[in-house]
N, C-alpha and C. Protein backbone atom coordinates (compact mmCIF):
# COMPACT_ATOMS: atom_id res chain seq x y z
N UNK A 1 55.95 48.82 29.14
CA UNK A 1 55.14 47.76 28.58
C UNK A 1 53.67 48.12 28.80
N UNK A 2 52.99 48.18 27.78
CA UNK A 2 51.57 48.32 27.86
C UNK A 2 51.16 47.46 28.61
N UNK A 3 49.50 48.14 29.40
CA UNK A 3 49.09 47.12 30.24
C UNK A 3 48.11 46.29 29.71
N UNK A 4 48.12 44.80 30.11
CA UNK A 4 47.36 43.89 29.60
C UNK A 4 45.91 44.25 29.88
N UNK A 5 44.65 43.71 28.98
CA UNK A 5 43.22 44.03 29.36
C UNK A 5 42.54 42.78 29.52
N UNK A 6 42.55 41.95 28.08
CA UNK A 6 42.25 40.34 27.93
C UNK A 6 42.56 39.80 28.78
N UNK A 7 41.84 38.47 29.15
CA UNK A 7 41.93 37.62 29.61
C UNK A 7 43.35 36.63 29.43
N UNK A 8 43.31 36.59 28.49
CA UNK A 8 44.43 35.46 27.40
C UNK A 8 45.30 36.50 27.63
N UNK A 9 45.03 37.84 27.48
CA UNK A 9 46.65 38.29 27.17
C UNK A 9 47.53 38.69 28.44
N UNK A 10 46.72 38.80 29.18
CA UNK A 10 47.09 38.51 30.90
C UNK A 10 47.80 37.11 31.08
N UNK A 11 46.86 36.53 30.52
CA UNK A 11 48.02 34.69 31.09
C UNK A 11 48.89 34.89 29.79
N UNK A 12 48.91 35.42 29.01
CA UNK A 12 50.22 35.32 27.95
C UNK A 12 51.54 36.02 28.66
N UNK A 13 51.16 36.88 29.31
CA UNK A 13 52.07 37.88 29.86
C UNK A 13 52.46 37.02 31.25
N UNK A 14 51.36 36.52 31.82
CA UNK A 14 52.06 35.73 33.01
C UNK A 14 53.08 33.92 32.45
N UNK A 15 52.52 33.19 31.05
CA UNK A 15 53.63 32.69 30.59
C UNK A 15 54.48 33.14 30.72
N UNK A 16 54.75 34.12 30.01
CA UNK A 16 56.27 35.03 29.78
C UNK A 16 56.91 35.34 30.63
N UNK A 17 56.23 35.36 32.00
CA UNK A 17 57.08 36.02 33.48
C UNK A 17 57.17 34.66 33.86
N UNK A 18 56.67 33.63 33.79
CA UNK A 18 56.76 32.19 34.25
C UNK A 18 58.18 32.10 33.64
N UNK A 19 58.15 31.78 32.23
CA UNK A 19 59.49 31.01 31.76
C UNK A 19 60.68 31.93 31.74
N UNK A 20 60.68 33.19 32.30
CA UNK A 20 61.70 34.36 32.83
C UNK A 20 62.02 33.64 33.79
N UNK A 21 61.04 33.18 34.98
CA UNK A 21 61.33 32.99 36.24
C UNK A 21 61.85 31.54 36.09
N UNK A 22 61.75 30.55 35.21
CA UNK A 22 62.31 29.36 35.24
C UNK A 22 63.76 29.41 34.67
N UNK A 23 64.03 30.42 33.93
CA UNK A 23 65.11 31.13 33.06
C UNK A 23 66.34 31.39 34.13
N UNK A 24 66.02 32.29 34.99
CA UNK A 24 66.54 32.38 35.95
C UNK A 24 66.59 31.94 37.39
N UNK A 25 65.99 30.50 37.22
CA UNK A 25 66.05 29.97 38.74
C UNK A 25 66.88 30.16 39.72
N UNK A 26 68.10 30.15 39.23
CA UNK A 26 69.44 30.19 39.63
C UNK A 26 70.07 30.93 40.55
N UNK A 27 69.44 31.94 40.12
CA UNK A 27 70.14 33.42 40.98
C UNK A 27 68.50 33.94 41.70
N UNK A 28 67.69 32.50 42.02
CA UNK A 28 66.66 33.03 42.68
C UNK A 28 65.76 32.07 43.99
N UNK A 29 66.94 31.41 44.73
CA UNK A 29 66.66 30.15 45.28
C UNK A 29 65.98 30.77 46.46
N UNK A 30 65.92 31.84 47.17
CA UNK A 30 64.94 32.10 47.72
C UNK A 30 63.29 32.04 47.59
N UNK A 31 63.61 32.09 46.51
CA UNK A 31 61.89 32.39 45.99
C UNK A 31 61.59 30.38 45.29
N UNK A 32 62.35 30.00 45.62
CA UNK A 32 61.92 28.23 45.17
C UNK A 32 60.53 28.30 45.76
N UNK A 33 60.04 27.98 46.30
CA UNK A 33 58.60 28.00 47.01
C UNK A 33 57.54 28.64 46.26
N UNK A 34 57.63 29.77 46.31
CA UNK A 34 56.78 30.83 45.40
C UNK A 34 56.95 30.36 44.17
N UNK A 35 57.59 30.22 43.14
CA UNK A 35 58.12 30.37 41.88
C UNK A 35 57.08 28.57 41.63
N UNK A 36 57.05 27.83 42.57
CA UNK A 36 56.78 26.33 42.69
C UNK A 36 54.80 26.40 42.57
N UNK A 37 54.52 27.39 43.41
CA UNK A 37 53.50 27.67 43.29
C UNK A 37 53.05 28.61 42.15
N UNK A 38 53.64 29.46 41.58
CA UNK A 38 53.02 30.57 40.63
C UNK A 38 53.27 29.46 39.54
N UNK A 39 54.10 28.55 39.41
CA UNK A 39 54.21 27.69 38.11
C UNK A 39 53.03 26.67 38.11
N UNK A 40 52.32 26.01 38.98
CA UNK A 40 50.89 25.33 39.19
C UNK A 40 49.64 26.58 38.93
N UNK A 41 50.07 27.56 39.35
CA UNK A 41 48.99 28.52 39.34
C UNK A 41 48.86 28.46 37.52
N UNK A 42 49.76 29.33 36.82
CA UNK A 42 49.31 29.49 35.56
C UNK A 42 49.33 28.26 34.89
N UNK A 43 49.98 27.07 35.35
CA UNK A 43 49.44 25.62 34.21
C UNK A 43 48.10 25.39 34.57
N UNK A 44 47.47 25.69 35.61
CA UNK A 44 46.56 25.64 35.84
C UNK A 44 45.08 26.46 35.26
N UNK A 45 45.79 27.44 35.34
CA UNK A 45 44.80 28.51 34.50
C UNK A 45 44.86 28.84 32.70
N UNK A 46 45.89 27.82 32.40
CA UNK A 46 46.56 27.63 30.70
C UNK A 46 45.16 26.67 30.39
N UNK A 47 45.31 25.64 31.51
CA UNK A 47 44.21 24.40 31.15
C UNK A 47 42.86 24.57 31.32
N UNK A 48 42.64 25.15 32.27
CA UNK A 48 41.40 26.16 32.45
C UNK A 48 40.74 27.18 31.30
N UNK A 49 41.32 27.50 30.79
CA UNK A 49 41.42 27.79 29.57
C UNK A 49 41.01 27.36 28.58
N UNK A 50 41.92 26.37 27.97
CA UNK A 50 41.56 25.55 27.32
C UNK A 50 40.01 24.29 27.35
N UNK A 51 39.95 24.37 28.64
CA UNK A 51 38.59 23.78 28.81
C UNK A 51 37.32 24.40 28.46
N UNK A 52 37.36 25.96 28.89
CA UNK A 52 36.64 26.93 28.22
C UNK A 52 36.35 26.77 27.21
N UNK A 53 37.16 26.82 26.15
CA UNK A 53 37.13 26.40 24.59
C UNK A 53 36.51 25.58 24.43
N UNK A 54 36.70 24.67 25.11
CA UNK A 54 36.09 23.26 24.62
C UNK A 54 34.62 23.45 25.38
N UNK A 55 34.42 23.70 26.57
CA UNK A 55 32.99 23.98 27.05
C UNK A 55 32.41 25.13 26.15
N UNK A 56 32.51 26.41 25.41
CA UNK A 56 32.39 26.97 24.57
C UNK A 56 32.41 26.74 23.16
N UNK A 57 32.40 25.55 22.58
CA UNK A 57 32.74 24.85 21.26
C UNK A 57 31.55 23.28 21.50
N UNK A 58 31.19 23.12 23.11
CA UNK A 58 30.11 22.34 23.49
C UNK A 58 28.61 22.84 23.37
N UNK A 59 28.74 24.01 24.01
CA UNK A 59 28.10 25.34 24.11
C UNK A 59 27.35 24.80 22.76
N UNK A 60 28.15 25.68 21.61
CA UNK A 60 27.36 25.61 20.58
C UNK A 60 26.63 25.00 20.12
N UNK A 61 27.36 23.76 20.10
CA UNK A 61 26.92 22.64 19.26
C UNK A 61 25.60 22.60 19.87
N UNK A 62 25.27 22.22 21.22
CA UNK A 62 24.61 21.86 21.78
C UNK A 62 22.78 23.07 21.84
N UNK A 63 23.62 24.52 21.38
CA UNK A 63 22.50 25.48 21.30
C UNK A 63 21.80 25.19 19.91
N UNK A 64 22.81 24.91 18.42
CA UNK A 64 22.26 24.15 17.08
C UNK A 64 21.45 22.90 17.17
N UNK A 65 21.81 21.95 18.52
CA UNK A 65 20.65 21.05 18.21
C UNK A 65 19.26 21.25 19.43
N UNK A 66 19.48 22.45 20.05
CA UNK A 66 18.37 22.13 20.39
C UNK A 66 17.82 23.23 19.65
N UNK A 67 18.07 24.20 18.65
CA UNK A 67 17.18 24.91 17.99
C UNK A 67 16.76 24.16 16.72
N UNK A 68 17.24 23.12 16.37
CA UNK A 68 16.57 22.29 15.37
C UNK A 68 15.46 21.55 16.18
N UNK A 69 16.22 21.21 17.12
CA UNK A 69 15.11 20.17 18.02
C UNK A 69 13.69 20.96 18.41
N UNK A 70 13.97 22.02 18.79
CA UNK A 70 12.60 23.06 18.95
C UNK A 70 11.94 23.42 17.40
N UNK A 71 12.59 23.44 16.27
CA UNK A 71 11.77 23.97 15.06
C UNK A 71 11.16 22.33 14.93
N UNK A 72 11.41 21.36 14.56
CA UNK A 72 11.05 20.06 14.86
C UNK A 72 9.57 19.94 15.55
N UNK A 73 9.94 20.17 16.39
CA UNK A 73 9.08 20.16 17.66
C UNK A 73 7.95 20.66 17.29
N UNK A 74 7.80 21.94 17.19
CA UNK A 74 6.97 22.82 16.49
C UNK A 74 6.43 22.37 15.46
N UNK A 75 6.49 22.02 14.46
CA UNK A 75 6.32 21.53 12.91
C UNK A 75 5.52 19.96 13.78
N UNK A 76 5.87 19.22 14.83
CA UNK A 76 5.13 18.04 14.72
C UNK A 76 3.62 18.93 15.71
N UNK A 77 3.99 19.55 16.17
CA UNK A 77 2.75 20.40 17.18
C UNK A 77 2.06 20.66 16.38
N UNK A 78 2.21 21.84 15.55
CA UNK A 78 1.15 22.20 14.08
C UNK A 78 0.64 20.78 13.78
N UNK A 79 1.10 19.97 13.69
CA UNK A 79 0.81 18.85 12.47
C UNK A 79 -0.32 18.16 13.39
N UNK A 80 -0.25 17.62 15.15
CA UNK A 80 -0.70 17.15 16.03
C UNK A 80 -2.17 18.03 16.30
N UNK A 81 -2.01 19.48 16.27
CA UNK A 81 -2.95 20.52 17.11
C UNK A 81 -4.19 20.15 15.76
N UNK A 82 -3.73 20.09 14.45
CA UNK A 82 -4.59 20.21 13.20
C UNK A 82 -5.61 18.30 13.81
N UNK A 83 -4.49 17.07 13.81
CA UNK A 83 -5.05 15.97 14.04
C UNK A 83 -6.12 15.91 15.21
N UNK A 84 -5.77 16.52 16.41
CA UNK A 84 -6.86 17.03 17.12
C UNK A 84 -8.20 18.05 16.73
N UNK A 85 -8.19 18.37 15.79
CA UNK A 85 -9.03 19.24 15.52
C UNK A 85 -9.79 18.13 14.65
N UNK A 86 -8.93 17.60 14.08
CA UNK A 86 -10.20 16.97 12.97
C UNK A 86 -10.31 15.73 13.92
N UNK A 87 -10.29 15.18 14.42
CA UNK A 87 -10.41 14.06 15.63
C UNK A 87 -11.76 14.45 16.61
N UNK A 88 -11.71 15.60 17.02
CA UNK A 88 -12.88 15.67 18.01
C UNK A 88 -14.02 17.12 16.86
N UNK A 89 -13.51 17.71 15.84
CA UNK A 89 -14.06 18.81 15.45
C UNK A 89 -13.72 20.18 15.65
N UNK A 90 -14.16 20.97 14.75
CA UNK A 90 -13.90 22.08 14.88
C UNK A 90 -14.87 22.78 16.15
N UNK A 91 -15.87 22.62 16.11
CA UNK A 91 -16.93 22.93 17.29
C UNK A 91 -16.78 22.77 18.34
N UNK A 92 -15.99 21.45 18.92
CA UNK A 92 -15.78 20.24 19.88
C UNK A 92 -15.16 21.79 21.33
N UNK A 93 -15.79 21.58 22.18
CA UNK A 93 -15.30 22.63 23.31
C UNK A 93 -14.00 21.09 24.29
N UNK A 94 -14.27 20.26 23.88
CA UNK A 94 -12.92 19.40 24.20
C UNK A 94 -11.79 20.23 23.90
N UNK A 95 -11.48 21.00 22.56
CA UNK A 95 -10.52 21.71 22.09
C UNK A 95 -9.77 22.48 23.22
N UNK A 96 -10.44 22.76 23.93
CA UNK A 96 -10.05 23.73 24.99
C UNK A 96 -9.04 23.24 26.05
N UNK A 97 -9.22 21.97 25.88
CA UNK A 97 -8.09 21.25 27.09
C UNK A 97 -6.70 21.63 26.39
N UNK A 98 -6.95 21.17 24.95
CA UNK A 98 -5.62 21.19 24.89
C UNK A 98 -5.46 22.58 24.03
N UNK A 99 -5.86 23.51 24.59
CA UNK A 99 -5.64 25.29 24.34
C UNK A 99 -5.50 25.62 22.93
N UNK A 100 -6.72 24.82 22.53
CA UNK A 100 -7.07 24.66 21.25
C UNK A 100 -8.54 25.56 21.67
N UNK A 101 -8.83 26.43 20.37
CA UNK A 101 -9.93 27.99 20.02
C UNK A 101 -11.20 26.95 19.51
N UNK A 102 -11.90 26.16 20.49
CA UNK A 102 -12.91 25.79 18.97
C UNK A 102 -13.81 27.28 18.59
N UNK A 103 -13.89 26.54 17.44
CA UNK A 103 -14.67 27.18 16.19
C UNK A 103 -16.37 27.99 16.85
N UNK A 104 -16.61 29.23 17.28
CA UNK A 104 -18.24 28.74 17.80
C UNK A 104 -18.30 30.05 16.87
N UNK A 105 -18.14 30.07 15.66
CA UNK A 105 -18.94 31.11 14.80
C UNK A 105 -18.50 32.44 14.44
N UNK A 106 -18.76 33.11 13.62
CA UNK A 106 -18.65 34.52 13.00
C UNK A 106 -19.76 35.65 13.37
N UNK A 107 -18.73 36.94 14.21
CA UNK A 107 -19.35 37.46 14.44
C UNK A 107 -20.44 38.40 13.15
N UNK A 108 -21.55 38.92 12.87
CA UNK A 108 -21.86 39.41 11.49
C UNK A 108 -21.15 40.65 11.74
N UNK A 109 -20.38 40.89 10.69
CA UNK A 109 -19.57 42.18 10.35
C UNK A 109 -20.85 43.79 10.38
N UNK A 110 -20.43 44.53 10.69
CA UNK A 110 -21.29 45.59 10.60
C UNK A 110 -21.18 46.37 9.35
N UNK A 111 -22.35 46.55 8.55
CA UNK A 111 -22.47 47.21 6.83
C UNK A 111 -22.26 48.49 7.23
N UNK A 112 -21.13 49.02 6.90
CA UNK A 112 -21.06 50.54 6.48
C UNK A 112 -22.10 51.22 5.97
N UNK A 113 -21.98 50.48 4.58
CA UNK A 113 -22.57 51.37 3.86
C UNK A 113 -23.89 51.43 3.97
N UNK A 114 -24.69 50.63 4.51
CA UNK A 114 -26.08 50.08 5.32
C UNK A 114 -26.52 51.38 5.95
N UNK A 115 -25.23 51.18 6.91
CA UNK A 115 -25.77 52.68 7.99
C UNK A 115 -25.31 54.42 7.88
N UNK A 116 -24.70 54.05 6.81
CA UNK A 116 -24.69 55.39 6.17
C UNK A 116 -25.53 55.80 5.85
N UNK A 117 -26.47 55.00 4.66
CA UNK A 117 -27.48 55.56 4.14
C UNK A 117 -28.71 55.65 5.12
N UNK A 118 -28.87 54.98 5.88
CA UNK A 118 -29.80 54.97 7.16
C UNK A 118 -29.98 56.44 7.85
N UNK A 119 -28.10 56.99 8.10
CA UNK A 119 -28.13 58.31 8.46
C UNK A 119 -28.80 59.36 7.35
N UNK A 120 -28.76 58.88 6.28
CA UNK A 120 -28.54 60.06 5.39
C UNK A 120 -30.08 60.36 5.38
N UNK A 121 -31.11 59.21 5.48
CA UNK A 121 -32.60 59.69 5.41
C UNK A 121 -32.71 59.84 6.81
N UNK A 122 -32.54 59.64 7.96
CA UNK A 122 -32.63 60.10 9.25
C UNK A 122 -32.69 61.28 9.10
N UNK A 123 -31.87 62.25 8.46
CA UNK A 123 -31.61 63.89 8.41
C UNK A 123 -31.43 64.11 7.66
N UNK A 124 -32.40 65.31 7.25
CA UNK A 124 -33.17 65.90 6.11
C UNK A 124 -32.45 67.24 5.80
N UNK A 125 -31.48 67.67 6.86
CA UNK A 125 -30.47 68.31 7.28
C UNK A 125 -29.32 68.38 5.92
N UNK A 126 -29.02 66.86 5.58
CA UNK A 126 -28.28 66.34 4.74
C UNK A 126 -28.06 66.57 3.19
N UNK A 127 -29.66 66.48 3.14
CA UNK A 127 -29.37 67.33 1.34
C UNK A 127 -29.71 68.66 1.40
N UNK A 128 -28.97 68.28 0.37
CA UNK A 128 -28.48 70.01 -0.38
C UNK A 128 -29.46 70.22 -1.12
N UNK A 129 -30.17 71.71 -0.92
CA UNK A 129 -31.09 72.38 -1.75
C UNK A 129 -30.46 72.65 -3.22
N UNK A 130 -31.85 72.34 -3.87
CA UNK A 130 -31.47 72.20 -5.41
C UNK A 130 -32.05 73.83 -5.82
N UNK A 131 -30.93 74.80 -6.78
CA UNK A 131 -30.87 75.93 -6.66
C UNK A 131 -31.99 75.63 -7.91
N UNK A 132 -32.78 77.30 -7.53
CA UNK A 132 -34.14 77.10 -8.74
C UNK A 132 -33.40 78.05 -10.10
N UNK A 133 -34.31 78.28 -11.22
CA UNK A 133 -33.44 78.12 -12.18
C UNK A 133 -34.19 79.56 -12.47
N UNK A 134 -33.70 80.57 -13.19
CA UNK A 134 -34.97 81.21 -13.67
C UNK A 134 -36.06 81.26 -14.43
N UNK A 135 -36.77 81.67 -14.92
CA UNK A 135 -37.85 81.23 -16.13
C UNK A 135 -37.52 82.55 -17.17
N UNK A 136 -37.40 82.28 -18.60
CA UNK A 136 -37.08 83.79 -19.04
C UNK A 136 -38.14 83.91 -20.24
């Protein structure tokens, strides 16, 4: 007989040696005691089991509402963080309590092309000699 790996298929296999052993009580009155106990053991671990399921089937449910409950949540935060903003201002350094960025301005972007050409008359280096032509 192959050996069991699962969980379940371990207590399936210990059913099966259970109702062997109730099968043959008869020709096994020594072992009344034992046989009394291994039969509480696996009803025990049948129901155990089964509770799993059901704590695992709780599980879920319970992970679906609190990930609605968190997108929820979120969606009234956005909606709240915006009412605070227009409530005290965009400027308002109040913002900060509640880890809200106020607004204090734009840094001026730096012109490329500004300081390119800046370099280009800086150094005289830069242009290219204009080839002379002949005279004929």
């Amino acid at each position: 007989m192959p050996r069991q790996t699962t969980k379940v298929a371990k207590l399936g296999s210990l059913q099966k040696f259970r109702d062997s052993l109730a099968a043959n009580q008869a020709d096994l009155p020594h072992l009344q005691a034992s046989l009394a106990q291994f039969d509480t053991m696996v009803t025990n671990a049948h129901d155990l089991t089964t509770r799993q399921d059901a704590l695992t089937a709780a599980k879920q449910d319970v992970s679906k509402q609190f990930e609605t409950t968190l997108t929820e949540a979120q969606r009234l935060g956005t909606v709240l963080r915006l009412a605070v903003k227009q409530h005290f201002g965009i400027r308002s350094e109040k913002l900060a309590e509640f880890n809200l960025q106020p607004f204090r301005g734009r840094k001026k972007p730096a012109d490329a092309s500004n300081q390119s050409l800046k370099k280009l008359k800086k150094s005289p280096d830069s242009v290219a000699p204009v080839p002379e032509t002949p005279t004929l």
